[in-house]
N, C-alpha and C. Protein backbone atom coordinates (compact mmCIF):
# COMPACT_ATOMS: atom_id res chain seq x y z
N UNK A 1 163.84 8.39 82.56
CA UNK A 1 164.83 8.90 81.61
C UNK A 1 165.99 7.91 81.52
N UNK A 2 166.50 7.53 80.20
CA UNK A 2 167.63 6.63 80.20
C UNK A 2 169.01 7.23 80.71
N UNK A 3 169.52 6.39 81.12
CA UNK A 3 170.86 6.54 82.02
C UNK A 3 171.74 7.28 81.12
N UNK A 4 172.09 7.25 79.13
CA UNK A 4 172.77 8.20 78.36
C UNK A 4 172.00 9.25 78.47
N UNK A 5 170.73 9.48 78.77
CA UNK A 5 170.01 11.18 79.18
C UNK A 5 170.59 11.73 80.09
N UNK A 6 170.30 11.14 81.26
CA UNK A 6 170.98 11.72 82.10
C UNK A 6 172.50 12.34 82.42
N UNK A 7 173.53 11.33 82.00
CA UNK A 7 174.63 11.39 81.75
C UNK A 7 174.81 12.76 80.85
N UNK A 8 174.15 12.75 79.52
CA UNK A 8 174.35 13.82 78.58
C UNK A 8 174.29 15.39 79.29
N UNK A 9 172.99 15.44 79.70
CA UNK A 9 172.61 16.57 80.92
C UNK A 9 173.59 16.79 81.35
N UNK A 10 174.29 16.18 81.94
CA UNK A 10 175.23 16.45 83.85
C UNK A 10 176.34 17.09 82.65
N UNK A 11 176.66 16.11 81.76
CA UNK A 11 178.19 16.76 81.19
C UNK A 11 177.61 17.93 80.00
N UNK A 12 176.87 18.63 79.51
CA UNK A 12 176.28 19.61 78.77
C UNK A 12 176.27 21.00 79.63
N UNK A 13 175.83 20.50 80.96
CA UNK A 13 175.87 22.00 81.58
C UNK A 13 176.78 22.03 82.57
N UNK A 14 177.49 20.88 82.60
CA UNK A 14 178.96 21.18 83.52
C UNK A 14 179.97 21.93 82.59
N UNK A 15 179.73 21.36 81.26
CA UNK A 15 180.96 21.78 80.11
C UNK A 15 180.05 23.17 79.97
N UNK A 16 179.38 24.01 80.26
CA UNK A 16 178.78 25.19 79.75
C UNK A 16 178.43 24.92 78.04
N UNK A 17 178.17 23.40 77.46
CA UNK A 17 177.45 23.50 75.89
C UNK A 17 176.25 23.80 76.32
N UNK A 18 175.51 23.53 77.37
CA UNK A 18 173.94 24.17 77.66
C UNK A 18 174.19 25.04 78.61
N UNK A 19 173.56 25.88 78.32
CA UNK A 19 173.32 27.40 78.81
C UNK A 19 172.30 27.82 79.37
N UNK A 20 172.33 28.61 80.22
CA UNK A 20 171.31 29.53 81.14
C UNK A 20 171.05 30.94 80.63
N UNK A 21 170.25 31.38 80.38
CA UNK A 21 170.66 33.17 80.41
C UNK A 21 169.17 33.97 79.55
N UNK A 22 169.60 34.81 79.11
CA UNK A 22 168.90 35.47 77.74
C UNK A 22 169.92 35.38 76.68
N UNK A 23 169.12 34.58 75.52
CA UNK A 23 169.61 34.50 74.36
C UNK A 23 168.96 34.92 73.09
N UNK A 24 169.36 35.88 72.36
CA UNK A 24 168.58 35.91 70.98
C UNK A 24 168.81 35.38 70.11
N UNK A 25 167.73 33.86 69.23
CA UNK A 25 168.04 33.27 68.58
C UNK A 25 167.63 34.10 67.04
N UNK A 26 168.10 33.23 66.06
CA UNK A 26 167.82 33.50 64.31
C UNK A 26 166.91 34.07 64.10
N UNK A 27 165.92 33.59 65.11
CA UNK A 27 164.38 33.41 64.66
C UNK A 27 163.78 34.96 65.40
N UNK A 28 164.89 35.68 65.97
CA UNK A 28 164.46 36.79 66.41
C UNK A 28 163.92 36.68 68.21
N UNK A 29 163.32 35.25 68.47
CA UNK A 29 162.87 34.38 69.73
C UNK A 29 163.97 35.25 70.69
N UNK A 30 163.31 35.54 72.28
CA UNK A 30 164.53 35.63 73.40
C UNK A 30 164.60 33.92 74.03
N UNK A 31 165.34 33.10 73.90
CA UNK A 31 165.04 31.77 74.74
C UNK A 31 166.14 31.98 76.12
N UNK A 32 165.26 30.95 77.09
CA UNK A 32 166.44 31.16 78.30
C UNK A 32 167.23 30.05 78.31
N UNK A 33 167.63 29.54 77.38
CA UNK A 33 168.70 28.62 77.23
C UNK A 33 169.09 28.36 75.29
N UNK A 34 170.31 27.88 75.68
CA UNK A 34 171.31 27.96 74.54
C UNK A 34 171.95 27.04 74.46
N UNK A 35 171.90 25.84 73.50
CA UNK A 35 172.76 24.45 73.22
C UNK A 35 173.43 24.69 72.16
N UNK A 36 174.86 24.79 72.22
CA UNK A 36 175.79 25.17 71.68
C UNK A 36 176.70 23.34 70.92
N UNK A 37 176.21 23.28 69.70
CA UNK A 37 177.02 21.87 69.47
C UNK A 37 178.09 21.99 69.21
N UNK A 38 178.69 23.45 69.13
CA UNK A 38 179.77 23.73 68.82
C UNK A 38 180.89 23.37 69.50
N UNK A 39 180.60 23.76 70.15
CA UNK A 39 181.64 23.05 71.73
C UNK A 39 181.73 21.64 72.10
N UNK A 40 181.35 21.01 71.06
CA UNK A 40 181.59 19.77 71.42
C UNK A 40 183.36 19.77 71.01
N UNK A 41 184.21 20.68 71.02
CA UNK A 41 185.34 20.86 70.41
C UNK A 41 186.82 19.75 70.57
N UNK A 42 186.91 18.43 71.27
CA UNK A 42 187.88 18.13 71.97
C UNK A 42 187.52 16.55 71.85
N UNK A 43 188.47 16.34 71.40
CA UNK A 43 188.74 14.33 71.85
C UNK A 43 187.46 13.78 72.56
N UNK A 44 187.54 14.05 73.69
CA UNK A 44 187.04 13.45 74.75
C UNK A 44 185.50 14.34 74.77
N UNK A 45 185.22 15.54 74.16
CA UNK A 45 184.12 16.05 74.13
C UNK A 45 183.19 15.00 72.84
N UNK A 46 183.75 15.19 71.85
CA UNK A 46 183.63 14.48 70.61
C UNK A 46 183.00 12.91 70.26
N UNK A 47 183.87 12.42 71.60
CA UNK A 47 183.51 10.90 71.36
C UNK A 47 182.20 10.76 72.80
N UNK A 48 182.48 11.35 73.78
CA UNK A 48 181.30 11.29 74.33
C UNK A 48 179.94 11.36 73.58
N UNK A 49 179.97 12.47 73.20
CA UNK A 49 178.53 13.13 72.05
C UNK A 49 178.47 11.91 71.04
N UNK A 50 179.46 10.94 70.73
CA UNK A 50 179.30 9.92 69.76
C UNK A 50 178.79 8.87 70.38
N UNK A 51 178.97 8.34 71.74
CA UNK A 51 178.54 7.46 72.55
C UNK A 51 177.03 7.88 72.52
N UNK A 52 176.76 8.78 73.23
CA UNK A 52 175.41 9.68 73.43
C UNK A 52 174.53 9.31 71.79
N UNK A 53 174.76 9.89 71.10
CA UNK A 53 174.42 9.26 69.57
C UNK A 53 174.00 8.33 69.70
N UNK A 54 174.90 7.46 69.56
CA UNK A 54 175.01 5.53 69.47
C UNK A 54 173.77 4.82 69.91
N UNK A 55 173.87 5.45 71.35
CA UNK A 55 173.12 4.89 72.61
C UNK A 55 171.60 5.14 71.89
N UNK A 56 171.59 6.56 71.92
CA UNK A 56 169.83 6.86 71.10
C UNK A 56 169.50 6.24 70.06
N UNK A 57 170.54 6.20 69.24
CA UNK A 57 169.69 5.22 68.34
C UNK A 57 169.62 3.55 68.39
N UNK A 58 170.41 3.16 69.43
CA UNK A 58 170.29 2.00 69.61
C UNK A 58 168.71 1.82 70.21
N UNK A 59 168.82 2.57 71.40
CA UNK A 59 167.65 2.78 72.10
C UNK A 59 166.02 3.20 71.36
N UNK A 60 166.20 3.78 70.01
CA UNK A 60 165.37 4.01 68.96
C UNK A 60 164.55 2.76 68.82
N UNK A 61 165.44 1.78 68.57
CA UNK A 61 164.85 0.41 67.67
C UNK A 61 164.92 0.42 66.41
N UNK A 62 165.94 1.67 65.71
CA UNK A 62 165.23 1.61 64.43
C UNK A 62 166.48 1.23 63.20
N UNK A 63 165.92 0.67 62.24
CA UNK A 63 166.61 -0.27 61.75
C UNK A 63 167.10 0.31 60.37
N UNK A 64 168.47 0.18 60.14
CA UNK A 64 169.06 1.26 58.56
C UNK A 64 170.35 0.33 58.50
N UNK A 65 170.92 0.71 57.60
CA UNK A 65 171.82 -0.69 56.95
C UNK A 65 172.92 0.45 56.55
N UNK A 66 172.97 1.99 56.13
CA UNK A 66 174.26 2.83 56.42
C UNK A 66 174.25 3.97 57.08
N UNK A 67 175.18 4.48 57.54
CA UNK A 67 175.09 5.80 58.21
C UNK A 67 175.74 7.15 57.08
N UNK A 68 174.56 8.14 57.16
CA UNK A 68 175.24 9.29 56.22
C UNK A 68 175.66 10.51 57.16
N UNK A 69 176.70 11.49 56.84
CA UNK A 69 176.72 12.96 57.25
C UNK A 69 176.63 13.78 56.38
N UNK A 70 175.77 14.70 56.33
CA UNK A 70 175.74 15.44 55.42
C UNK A 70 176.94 16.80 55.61
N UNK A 71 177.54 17.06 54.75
CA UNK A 71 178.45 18.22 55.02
C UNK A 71 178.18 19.68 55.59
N UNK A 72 178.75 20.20 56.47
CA UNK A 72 180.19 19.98 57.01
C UNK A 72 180.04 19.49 58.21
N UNK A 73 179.29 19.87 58.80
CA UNK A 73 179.62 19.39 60.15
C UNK A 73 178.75 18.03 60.49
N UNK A 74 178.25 17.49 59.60
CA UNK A 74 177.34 15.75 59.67
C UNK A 74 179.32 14.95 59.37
N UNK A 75 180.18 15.53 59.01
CA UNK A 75 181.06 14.43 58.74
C UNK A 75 182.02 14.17 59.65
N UNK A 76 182.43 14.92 60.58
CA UNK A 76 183.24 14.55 62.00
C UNK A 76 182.15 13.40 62.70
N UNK A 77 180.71 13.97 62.58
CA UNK A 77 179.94 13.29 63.67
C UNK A 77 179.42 11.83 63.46
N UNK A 78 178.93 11.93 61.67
CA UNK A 78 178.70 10.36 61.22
C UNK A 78 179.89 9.31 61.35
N UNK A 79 181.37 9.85 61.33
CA UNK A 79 182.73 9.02 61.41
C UNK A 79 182.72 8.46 63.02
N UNK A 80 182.60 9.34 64.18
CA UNK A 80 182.71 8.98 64.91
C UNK A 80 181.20 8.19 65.58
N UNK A 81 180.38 8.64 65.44
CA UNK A 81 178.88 8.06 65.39
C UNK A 81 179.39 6.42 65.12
N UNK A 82 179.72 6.13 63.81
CA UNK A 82 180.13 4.95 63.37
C UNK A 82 181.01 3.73 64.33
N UNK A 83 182.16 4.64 64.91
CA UNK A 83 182.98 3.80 65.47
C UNK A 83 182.34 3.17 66.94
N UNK A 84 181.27 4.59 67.37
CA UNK A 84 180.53 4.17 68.51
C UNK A 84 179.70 3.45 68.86
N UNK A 85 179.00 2.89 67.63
CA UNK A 85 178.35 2.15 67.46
C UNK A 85 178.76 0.32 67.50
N UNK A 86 179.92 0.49 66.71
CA UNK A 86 181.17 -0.73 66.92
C UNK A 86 181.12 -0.67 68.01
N UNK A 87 182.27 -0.32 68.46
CA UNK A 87 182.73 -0.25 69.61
C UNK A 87 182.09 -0.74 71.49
N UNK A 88 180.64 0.06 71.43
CA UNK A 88 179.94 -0.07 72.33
C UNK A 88 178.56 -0.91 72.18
N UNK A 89 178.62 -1.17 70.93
CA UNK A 89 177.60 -2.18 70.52
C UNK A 89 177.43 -3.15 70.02
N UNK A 90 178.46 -3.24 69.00
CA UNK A 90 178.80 -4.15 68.16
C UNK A 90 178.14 -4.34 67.21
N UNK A 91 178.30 -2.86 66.72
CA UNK A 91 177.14 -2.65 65.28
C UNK A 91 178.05 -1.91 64.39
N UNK A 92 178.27 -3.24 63.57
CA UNK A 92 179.90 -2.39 62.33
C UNK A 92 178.60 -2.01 61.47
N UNK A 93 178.38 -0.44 61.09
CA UNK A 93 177.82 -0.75 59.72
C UNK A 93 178.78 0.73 59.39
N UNK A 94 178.46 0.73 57.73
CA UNK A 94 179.43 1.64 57.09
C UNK A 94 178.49 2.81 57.04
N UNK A 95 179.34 4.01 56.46
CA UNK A 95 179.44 5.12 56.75
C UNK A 95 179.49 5.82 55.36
N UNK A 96 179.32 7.29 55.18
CA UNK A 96 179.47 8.22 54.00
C UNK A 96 179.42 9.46 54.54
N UNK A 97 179.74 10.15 53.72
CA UNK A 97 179.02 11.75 53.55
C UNK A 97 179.26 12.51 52.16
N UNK A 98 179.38 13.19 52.05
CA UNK A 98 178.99 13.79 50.69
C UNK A 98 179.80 15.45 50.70
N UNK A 99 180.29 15.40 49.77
CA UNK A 99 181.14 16.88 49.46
C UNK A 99 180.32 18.19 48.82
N UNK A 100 180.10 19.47 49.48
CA UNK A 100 179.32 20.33 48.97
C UNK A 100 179.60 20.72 47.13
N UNK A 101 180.77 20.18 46.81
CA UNK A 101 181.17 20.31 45.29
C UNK A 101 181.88 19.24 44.59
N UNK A 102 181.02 18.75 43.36
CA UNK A 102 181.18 17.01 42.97
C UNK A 102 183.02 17.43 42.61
N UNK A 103 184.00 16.64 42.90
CA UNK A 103 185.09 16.62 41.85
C UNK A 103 185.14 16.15 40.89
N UNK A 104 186.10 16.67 39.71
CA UNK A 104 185.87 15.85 38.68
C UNK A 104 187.64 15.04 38.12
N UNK A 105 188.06 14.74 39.56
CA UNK A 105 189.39 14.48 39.63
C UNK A 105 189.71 13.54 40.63
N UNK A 106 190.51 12.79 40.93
CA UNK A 106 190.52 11.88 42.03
C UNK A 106 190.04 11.04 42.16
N UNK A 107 189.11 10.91 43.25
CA UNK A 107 188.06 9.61 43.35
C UNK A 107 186.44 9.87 42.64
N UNK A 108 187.24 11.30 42.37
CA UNK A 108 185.83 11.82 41.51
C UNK A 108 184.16 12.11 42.48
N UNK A 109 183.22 12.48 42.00
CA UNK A 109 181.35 12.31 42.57
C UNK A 109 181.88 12.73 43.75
N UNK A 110 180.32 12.49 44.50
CA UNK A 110 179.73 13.53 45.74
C UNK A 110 180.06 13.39 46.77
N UNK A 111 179.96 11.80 46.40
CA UNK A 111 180.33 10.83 47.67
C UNK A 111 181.42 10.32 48.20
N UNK A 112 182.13 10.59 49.60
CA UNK A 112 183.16 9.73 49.82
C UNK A 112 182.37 8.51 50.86
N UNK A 113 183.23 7.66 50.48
CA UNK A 113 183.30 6.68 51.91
C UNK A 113 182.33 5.44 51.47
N UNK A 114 181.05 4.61 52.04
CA UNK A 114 180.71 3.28 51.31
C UNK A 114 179.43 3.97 50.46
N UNK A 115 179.27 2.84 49.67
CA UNK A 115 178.23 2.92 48.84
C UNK A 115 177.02 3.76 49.46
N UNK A 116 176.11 4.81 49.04
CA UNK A 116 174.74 5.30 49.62
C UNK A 116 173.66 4.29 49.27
N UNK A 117 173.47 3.17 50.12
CA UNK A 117 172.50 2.42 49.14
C UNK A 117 171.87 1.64 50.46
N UNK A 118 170.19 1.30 50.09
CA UNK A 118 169.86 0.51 51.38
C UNK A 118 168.82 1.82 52.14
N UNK A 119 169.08 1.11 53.42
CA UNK A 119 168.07 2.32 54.45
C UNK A 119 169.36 2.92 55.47
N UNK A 120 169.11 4.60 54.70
CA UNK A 120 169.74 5.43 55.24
C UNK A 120 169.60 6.01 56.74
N UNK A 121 170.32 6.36 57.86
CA UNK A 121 169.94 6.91 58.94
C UNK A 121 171.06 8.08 58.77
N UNK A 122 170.53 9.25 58.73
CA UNK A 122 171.06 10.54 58.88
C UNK A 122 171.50 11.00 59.98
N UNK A 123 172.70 11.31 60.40
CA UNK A 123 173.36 11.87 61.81
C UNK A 123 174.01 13.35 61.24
N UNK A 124 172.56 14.66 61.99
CA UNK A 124 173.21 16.15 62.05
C UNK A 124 173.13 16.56 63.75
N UNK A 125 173.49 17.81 63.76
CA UNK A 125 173.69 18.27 64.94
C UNK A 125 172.13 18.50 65.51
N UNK A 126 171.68 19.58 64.50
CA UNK A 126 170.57 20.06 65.35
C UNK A 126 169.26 20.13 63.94
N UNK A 127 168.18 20.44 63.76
CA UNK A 127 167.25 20.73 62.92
C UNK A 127 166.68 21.70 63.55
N UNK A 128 166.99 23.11 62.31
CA UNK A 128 166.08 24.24 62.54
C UNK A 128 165.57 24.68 61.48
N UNK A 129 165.64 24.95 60.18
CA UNK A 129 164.38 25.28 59.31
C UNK A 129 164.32 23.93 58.47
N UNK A 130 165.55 22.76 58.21
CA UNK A 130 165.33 21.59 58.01
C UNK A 130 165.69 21.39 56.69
N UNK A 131 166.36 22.93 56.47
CA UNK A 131 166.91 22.95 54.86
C UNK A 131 167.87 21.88 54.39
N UNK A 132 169.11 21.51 55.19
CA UNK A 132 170.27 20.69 55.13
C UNK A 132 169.68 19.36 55.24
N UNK A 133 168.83 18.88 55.49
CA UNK A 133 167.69 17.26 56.14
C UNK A 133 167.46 17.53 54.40
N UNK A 134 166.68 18.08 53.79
CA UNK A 134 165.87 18.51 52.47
C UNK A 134 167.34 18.04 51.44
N UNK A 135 168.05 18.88 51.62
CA UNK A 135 169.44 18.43 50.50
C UNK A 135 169.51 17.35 51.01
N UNK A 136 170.07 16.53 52.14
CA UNK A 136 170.33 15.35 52.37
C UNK A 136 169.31 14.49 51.73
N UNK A 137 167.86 14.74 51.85
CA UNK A 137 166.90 14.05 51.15
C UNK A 137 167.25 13.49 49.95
N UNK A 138 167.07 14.76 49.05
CA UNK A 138 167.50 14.74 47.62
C UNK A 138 168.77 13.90 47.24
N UNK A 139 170.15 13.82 47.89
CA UNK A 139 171.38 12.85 47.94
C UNK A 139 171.05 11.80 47.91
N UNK A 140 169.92 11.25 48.82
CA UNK A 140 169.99 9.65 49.10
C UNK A 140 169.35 9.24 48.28
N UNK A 141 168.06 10.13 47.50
CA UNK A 141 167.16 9.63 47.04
C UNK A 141 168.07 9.62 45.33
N UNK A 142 168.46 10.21 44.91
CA UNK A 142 169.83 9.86 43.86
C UNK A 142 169.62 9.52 43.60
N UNK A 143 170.67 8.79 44.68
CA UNK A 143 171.03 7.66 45.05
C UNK A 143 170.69 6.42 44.35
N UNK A 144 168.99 6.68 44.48
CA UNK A 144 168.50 5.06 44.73
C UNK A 144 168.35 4.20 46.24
N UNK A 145 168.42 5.05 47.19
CA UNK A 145 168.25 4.99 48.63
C UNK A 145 167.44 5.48 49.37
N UNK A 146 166.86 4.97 50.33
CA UNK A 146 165.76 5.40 51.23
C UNK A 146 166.42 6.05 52.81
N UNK A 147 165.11 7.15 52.94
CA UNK A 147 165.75 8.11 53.97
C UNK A 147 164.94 7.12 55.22
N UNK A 148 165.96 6.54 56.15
CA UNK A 148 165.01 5.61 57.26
C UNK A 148 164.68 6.30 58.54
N UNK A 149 165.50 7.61 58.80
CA UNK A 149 165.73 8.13 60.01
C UNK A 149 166.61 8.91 60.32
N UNK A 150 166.55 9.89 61.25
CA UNK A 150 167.53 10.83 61.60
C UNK A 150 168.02 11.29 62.94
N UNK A 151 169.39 11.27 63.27
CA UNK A 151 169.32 11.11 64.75
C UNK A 151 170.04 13.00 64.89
N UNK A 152 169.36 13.61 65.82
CA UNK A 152 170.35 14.42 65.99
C UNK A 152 170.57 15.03 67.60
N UNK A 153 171.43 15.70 67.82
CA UNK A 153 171.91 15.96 69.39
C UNK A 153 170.68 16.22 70.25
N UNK A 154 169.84 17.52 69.73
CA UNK A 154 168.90 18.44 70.41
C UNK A 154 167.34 18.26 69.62
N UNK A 155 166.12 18.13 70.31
CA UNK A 155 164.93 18.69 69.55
C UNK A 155 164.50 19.69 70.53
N UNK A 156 164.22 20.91 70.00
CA UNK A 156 164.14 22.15 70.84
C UNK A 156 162.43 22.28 71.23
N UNK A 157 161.50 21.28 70.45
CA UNK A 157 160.19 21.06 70.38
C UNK A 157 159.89 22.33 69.99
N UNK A 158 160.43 23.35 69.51
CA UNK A 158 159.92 24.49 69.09
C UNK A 158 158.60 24.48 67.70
N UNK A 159 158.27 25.33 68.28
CA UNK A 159 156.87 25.92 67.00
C UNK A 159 158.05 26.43 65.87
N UNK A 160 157.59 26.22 64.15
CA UNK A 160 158.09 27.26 63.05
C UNK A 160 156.99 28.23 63.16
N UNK A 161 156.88 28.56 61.33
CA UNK A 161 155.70 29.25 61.60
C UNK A 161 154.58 28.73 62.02
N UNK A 162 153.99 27.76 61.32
CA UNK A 162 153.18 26.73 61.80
C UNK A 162 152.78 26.45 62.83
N UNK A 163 151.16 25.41 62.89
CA UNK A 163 151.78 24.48 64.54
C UNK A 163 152.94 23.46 64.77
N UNK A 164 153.18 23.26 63.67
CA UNK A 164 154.59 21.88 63.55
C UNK A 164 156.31 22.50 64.00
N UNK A 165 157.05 22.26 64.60
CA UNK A 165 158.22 22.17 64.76
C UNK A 165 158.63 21.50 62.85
N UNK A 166 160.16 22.19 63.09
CA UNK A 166 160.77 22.01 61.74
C UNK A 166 161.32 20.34 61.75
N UNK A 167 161.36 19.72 63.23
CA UNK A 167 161.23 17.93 63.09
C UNK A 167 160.06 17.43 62.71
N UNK A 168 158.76 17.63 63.25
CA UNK A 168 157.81 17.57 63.18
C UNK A 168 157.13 17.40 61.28
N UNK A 169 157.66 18.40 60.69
CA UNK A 169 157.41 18.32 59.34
C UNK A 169 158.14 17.49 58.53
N UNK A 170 159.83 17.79 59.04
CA UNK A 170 160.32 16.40 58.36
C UNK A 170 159.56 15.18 58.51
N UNK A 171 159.11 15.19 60.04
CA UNK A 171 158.69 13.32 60.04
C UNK A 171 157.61 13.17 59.05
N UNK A 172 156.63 14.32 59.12
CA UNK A 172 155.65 14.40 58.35
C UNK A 172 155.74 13.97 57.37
N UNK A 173 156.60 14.76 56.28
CA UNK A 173 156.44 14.73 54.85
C UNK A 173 157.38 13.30 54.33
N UNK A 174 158.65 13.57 55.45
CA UNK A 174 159.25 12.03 55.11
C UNK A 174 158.92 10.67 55.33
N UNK A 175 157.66 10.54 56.29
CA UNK A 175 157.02 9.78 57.25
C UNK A 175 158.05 8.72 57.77
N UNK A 176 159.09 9.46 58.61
CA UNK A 176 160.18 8.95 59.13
C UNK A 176 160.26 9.38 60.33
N UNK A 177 160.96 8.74 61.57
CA UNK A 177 161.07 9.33 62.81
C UNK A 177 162.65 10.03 62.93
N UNK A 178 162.68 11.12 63.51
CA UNK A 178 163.85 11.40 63.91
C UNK A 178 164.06 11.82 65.69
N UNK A 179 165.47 10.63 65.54
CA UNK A 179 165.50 10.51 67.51
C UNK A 179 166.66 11.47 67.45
N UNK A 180 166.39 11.88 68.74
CA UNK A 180 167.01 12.93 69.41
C UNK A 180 167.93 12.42 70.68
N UNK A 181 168.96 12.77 71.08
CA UNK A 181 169.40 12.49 72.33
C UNK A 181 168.84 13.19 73.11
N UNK A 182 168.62 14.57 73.30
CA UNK A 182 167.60 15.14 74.14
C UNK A 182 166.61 15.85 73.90
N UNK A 183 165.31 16.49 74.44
CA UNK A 183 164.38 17.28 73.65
C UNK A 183 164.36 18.46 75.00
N UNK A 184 163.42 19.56 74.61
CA UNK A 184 163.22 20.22 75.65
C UNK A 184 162.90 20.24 77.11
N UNK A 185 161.58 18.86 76.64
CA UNK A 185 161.33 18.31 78.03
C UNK A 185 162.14 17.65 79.13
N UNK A 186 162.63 17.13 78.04
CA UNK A 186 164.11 16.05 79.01
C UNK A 186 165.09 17.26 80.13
N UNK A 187 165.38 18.42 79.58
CA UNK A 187 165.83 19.42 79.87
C UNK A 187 164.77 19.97 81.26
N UNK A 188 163.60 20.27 80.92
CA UNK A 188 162.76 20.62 81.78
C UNK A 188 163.10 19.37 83.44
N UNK A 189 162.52 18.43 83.00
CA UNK A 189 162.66 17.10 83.75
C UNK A 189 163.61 17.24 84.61
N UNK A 190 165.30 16.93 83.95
CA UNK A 190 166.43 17.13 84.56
C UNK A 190 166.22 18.43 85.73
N UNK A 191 165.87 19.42 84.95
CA UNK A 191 166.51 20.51 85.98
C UNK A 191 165.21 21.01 87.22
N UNK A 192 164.08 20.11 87.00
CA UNK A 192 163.21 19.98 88.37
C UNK A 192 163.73 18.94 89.16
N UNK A 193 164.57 18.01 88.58
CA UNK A 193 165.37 17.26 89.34
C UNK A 193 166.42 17.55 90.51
N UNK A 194 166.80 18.64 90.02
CA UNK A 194 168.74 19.10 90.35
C UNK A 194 167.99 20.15 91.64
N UNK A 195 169.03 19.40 92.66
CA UNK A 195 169.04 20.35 93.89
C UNK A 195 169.85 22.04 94.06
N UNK A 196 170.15 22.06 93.02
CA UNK A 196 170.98 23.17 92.74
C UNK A 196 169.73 24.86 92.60
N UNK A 197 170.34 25.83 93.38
CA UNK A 197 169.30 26.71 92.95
C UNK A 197 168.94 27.76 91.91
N UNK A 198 170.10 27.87 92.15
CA UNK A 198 170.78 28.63 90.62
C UNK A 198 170.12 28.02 89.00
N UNK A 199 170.34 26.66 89.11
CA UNK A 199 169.60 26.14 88.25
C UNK A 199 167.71 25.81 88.19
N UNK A 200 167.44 25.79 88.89
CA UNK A 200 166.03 26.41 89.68
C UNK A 200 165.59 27.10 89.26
N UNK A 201 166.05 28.19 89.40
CA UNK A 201 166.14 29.34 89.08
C UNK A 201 165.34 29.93 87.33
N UNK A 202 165.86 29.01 86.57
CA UNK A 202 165.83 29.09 85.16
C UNK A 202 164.34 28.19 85.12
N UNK A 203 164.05 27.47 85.99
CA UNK A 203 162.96 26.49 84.82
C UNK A 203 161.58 27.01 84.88
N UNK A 204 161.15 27.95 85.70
CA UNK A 204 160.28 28.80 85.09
C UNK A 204 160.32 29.55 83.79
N UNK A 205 161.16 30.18 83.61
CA UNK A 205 161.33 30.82 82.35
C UNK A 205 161.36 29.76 81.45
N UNK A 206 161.55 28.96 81.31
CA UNK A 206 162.05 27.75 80.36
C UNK A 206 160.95 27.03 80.59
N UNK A 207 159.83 26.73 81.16
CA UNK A 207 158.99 25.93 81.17
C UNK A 207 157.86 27.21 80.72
N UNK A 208 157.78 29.00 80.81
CA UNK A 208 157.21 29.78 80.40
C UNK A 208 157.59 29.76 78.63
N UNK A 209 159.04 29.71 78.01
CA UNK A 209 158.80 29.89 77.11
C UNK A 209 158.42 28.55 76.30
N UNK A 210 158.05 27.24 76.74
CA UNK A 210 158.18 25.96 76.00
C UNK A 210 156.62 26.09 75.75
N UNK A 211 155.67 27.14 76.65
CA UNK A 211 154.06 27.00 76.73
C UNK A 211 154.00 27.93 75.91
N UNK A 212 154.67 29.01 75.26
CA UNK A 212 154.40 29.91 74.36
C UNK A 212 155.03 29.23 72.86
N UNK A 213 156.14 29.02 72.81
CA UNK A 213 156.48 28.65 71.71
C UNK A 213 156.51 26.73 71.14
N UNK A 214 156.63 25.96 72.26
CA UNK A 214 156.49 24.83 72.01
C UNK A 214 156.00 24.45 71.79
N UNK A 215 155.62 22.45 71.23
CA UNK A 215 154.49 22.24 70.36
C UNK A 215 153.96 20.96 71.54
């Protein structure tokens, strides 16, 4: 496991954004854990999760010429995504995102920030029915731009209805990869790792529900 995996882990369930417990998700599912991107709420929460980003897709290999966020919450993360990438890599490339309602005043259109043009890499939080990935589709393709990739925090490796996970179909139909900073397994991994018992504790259930619902 790479050294930003690990790292991500230790500070996810020290900060309580990953969770232990019974949870009822959307999908009606009980899961015994809960990744909350919400809480990434704070300076120092914020730019970590942007480092974490950076790192995966550096670590990807995969090659795009701008970074998009799709609104609302792709545009805190593609801005700072961006700088992390500078910063810790020395990879200036530009940035966008797109407003849920065109203006017809100001700077006017959909788009703020650089041109959408080239090979796009998409930065959202999480993918679950893959609706917001689908609009983002449609934006780039406008455009006149190609969708190259998508990075996002969590892949839960979950089943939809299908045998495919809702990543799984994106890659499919987009025939694009999307990297993840962590997936379920990584999660599994970590916490057969951790001498802790309490945390122990959980990875039966969590390795019971990844054989029922996972792909």
């Amino acid at each position: 496991m790479p050294t930003f995996q690990e790292e991500f882990l230790k500070f996810v369930i020290e900060h309580d954004i990953l969770r232990f417990g019974e949870f009822t998700l959307k999908s009606g599912r009980q899961s015994p854990y809960f990744f909350n991107v919400g809480l990434f709420n704070s300076g120092e929460k914020l730019s970590f999760l942007a480092k974490c980003y950076a790192a995966s897709i550096v670590h990807s290999g995969q090659e795009f010429d701008i970074l998009f966020g799709p609104a609302y919450k792709g545009i805190p993360l593609v801005s700072a995504v961006a700088m992390a990438l500078a910063n810790d890599h020395g990879i200036n490339k530009p940035f966008c995102f797109n407003r849920k309602e065109i203006k017809d005043h100001g700077e006017r259109g959909l788009i703020i920030g650089a041109e959408l043009t080239g090979k796009v890499m998409v930065i959202d939080d999480v993918i679950t029915a893959g609706t917001a990935i689908c609009e983002a589709s449609d934006i780039i393709a406008a455009k006149g731009a190609e969708l190259a990739g998508i990075a996002v925090a969590m892949d839960r490796q979950e089943r939809g209805a299908g045998s495919l996970s809702a990543i799984q179909e994106i890659e499919q139909n987009h025939q694009i990869r999307v990297v993840s900073i962590i997936n379920l397994q990584d999660i599994v991994n970590y916490l057969q790792k951790d001498d802790g018992g309490i945390i122990k504790q959980q990875i039966k259930s969590i390795v019971a529900y990844h054989r029922e619902y996972g792909i």
